[in-house]
N, C-alpha and C. Protein backbone atom coordinates (compact mmCIF):
# COMPACT_ATOMS: atom_id res chain seq x y z
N UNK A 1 31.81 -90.24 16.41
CA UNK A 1 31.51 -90.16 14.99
C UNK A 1 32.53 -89.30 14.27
N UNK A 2 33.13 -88.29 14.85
CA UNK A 2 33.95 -87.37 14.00
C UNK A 2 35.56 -88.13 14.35
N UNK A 3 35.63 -89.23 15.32
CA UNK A 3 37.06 -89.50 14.59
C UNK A 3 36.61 -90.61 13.70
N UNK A 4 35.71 -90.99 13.73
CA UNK A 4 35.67 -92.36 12.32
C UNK A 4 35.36 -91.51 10.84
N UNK A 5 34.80 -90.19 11.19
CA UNK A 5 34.87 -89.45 9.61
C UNK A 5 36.15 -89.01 9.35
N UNK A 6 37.17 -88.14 10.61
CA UNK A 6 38.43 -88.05 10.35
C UNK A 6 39.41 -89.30 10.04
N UNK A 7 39.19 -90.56 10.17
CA UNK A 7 39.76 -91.41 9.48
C UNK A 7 39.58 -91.97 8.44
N UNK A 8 38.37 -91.68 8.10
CA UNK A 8 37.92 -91.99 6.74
C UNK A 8 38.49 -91.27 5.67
N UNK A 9 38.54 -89.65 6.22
CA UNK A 9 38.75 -88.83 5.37
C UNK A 9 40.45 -88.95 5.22
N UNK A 10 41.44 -89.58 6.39
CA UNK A 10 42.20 -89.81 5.90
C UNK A 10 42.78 -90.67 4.95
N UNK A 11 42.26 -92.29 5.34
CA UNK A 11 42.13 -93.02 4.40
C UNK A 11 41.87 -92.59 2.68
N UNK A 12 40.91 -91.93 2.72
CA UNK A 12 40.08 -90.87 1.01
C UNK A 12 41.50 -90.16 0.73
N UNK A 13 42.52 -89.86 1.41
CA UNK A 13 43.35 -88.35 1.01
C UNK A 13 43.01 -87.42 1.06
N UNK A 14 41.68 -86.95 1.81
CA UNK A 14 41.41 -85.68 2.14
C UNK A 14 42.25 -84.96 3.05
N UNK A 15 42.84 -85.70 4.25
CA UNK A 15 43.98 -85.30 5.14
C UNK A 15 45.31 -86.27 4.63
N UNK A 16 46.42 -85.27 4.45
CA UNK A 16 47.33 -85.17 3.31
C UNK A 16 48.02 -86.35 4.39
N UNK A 17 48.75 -85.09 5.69
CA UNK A 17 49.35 -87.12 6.29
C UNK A 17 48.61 -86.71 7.94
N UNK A 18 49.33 -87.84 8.92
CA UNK A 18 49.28 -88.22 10.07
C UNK A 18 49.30 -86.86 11.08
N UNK A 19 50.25 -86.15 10.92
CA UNK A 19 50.53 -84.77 11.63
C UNK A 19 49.27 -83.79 11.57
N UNK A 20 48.50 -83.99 10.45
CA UNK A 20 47.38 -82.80 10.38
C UNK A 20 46.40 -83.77 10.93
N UNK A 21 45.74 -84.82 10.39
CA UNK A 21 44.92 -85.65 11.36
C UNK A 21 45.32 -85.67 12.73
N UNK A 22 46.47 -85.46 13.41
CA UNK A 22 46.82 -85.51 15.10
C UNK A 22 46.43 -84.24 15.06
N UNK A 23 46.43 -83.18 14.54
CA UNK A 23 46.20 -81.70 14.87
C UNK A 23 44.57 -81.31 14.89
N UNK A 24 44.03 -82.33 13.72
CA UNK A 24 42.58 -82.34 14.13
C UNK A 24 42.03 -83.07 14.96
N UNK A 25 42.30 -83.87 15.22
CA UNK A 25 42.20 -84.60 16.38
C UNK A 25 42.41 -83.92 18.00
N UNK A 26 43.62 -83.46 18.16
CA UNK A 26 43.79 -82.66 19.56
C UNK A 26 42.83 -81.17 19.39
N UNK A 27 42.70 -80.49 18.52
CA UNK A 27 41.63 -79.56 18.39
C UNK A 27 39.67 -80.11 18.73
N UNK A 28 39.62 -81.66 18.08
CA UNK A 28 38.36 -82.08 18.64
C UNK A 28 38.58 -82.33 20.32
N UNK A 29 39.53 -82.78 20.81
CA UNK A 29 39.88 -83.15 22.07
C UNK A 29 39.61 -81.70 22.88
N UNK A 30 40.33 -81.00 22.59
CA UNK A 30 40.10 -79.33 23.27
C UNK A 30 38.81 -79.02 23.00
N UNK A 31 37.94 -79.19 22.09
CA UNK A 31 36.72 -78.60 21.51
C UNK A 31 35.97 -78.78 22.58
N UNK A 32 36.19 -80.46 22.73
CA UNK A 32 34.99 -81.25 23.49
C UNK A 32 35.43 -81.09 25.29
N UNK A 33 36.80 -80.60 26.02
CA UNK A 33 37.09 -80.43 26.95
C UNK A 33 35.98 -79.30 27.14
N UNK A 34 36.14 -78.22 26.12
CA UNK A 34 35.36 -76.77 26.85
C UNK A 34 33.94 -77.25 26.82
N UNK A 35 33.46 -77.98 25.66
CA UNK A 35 32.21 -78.01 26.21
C UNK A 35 31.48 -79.01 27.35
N UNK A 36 32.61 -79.94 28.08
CA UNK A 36 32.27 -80.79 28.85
C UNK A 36 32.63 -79.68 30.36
N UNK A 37 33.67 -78.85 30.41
CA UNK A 37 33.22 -78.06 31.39
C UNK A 37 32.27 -76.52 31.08
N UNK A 38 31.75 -76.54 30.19
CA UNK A 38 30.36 -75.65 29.94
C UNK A 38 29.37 -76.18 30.75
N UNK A 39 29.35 -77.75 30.38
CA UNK A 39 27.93 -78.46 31.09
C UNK A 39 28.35 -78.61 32.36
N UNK A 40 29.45 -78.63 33.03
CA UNK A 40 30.17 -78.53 34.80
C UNK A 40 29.35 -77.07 34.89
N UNK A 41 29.57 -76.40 34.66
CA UNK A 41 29.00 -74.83 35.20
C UNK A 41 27.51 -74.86 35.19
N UNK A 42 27.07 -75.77 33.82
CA UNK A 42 25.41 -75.38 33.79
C UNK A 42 25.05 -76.62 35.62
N UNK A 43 25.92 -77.24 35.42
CA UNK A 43 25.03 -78.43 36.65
C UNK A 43 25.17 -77.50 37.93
N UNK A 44 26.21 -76.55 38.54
CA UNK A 44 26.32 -75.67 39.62
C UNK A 44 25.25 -75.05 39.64
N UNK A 45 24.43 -74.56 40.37
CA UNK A 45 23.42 -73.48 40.50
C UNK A 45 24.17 -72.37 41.60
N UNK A 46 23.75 -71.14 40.83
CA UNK A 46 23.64 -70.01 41.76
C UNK A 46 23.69 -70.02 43.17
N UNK A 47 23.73 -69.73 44.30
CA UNK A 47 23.23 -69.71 45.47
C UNK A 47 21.96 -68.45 45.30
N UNK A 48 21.17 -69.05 46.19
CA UNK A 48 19.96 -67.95 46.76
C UNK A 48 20.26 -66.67 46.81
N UNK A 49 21.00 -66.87 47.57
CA UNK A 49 21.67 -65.38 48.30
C UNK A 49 22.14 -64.57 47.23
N UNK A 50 22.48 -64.90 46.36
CA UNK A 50 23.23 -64.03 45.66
C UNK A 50 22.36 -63.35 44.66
N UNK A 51 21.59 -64.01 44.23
CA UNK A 51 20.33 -63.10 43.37
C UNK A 51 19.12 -62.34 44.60
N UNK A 52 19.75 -62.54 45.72
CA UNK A 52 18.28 -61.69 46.55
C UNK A 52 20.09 -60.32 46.81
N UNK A 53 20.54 -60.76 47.04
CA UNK A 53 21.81 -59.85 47.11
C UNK A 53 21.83 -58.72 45.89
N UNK A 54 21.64 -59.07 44.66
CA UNK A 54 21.86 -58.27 43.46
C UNK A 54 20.38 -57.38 42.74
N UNK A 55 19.40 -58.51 43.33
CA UNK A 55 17.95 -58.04 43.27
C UNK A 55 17.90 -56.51 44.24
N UNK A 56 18.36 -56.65 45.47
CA UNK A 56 18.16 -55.82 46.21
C UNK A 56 19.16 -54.71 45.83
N UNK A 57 20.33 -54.67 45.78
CA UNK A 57 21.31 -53.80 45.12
C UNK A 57 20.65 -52.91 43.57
N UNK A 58 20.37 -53.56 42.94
CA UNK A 58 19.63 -53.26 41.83
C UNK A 58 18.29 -52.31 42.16
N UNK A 59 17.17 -52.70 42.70
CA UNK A 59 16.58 -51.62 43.19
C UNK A 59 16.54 -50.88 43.94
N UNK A 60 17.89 -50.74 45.06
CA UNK A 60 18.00 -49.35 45.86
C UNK A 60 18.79 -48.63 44.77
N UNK A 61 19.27 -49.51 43.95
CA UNK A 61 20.58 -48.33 43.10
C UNK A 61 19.17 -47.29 42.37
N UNK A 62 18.46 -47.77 41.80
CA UNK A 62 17.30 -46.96 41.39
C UNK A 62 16.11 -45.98 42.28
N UNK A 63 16.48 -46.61 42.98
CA UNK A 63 15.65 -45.67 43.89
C UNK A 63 16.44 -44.28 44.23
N UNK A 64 17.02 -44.53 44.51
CA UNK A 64 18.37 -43.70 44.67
C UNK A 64 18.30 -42.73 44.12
N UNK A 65 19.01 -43.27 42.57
CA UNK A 65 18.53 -42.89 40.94
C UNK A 65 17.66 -41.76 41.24
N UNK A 66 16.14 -42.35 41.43
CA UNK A 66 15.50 -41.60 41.52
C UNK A 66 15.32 -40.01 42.07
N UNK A 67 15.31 -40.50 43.07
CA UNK A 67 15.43 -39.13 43.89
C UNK A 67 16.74 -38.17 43.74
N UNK A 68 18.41 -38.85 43.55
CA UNK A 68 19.58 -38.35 43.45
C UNK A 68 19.58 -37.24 41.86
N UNK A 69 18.52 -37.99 40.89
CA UNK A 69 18.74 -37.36 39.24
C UNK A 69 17.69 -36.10 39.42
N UNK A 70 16.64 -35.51 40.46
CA UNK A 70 16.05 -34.48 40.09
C UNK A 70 16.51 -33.28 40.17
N UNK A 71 15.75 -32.74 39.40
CA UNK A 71 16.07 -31.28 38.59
C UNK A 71 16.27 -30.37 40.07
N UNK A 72 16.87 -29.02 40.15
CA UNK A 72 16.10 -28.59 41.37
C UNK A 72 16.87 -27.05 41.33
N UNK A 73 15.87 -25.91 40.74
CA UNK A 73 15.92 -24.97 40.89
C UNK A 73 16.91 -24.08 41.60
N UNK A 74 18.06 -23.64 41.39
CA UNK A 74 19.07 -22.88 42.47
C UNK A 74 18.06 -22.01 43.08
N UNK A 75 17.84 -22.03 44.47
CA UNK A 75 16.94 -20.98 45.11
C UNK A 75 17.96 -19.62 45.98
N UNK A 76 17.57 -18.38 46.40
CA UNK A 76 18.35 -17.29 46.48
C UNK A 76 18.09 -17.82 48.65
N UNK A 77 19.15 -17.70 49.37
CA UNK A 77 18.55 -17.48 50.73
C UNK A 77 17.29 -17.41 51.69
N UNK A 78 16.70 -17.51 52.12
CA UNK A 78 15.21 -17.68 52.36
C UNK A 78 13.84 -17.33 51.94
N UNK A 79 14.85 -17.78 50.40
CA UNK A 79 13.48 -18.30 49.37
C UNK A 79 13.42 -19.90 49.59
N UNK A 80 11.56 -19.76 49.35
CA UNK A 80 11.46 -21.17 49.70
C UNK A 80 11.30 -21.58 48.21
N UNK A 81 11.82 -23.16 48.17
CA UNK A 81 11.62 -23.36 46.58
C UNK A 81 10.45 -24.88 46.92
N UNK A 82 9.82 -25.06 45.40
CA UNK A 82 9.22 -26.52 45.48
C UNK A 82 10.25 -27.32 44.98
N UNK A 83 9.91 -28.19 45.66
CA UNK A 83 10.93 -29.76 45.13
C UNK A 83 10.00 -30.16 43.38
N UNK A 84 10.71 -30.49 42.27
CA UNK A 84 10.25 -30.52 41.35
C UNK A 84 10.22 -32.11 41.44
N UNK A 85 8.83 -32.64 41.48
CA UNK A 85 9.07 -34.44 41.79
C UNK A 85 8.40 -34.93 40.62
N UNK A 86 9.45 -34.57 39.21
CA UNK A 86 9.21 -35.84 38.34
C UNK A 86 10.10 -37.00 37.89
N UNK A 87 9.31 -37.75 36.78
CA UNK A 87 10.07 -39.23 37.05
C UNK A 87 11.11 -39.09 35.81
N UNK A 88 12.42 -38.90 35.85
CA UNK A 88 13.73 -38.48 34.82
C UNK A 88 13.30 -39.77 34.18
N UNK A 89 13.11 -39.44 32.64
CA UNK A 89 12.96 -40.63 31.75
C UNK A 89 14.26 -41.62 31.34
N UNK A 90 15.26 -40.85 31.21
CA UNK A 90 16.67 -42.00 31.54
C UNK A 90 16.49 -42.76 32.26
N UNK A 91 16.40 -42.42 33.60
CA UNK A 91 16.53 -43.32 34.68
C UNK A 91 15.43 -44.51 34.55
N UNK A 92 14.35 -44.11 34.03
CA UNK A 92 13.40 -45.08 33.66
C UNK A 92 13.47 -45.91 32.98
N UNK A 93 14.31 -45.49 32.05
CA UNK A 93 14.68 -46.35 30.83
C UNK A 93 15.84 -47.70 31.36
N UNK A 94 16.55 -47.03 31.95
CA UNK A 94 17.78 -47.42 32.35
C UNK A 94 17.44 -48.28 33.44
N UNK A 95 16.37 -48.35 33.95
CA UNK A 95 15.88 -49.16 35.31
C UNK A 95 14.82 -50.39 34.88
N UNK A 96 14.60 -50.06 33.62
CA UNK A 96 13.58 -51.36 33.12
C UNK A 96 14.57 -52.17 32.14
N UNK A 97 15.56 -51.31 32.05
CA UNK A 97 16.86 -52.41 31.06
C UNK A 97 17.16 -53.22 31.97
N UNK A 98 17.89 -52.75 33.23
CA UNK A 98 18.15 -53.53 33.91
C UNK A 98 17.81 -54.44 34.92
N UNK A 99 16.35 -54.02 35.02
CA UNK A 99 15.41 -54.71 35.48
C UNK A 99 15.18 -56.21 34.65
N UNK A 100 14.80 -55.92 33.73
CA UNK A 100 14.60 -56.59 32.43
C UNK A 100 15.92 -57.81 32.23
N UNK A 101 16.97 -57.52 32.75
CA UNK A 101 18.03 -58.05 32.45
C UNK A 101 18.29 -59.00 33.64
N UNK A 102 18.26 -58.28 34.76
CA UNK A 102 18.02 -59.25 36.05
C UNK A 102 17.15 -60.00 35.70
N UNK A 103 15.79 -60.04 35.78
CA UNK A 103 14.83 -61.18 35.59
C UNK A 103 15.33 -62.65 34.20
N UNK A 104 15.70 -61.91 33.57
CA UNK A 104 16.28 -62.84 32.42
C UNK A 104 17.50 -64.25 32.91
């Protein structure tokens, strides 16, 4: 449909000569290449592996997170200290973004 409007429109004098109609023309040609390999990529699927691969990467990185971001008192030589075990709200934040983003 858009080269029978681009010829129309040449025919009308809307496109002045031949050289700019070939230029719109090879620009629809390129247009329609990218989106014919857009739909090549959508027909590939993922492998399995690779989202149980990134799933799993993704929640040890947080776990990690977890335990690696707490607070923890400089203690003096055989003083005993408590482990302070709360949940750093960054990391929380930052673990349901990307949580959130994986599932998507």
């Amino acid at each position: 449909w858009f080269t029978n409007l681009a010829a129309q429109a040449r025919r009308d004098g809307r496109i002045r000569d031949d050289v700019a109609l070939r230029l719109l023309m090879d620009e629809l040609n390129l247009y329609r290449a990218k989106c014919s390999m857009l739909f090549h990529y959508d027909w590939i699927s993922i492998p399995l592996v690779y989202t149980q691969v990134v799933t799993i990467a993704v929640y040890s990185f947080f776990a990690f997170c977890l335990i690696g971001r707490q607070f923890l008192e400089p203690m003096e030589p055989g003083q005993e200290g408590d482990l302070d075990m709360y949940i750093p709200l960054p990391t929380l934040l930052q673990f349901f973004f990307y949580a959130g983003w994986l599932k998507v």
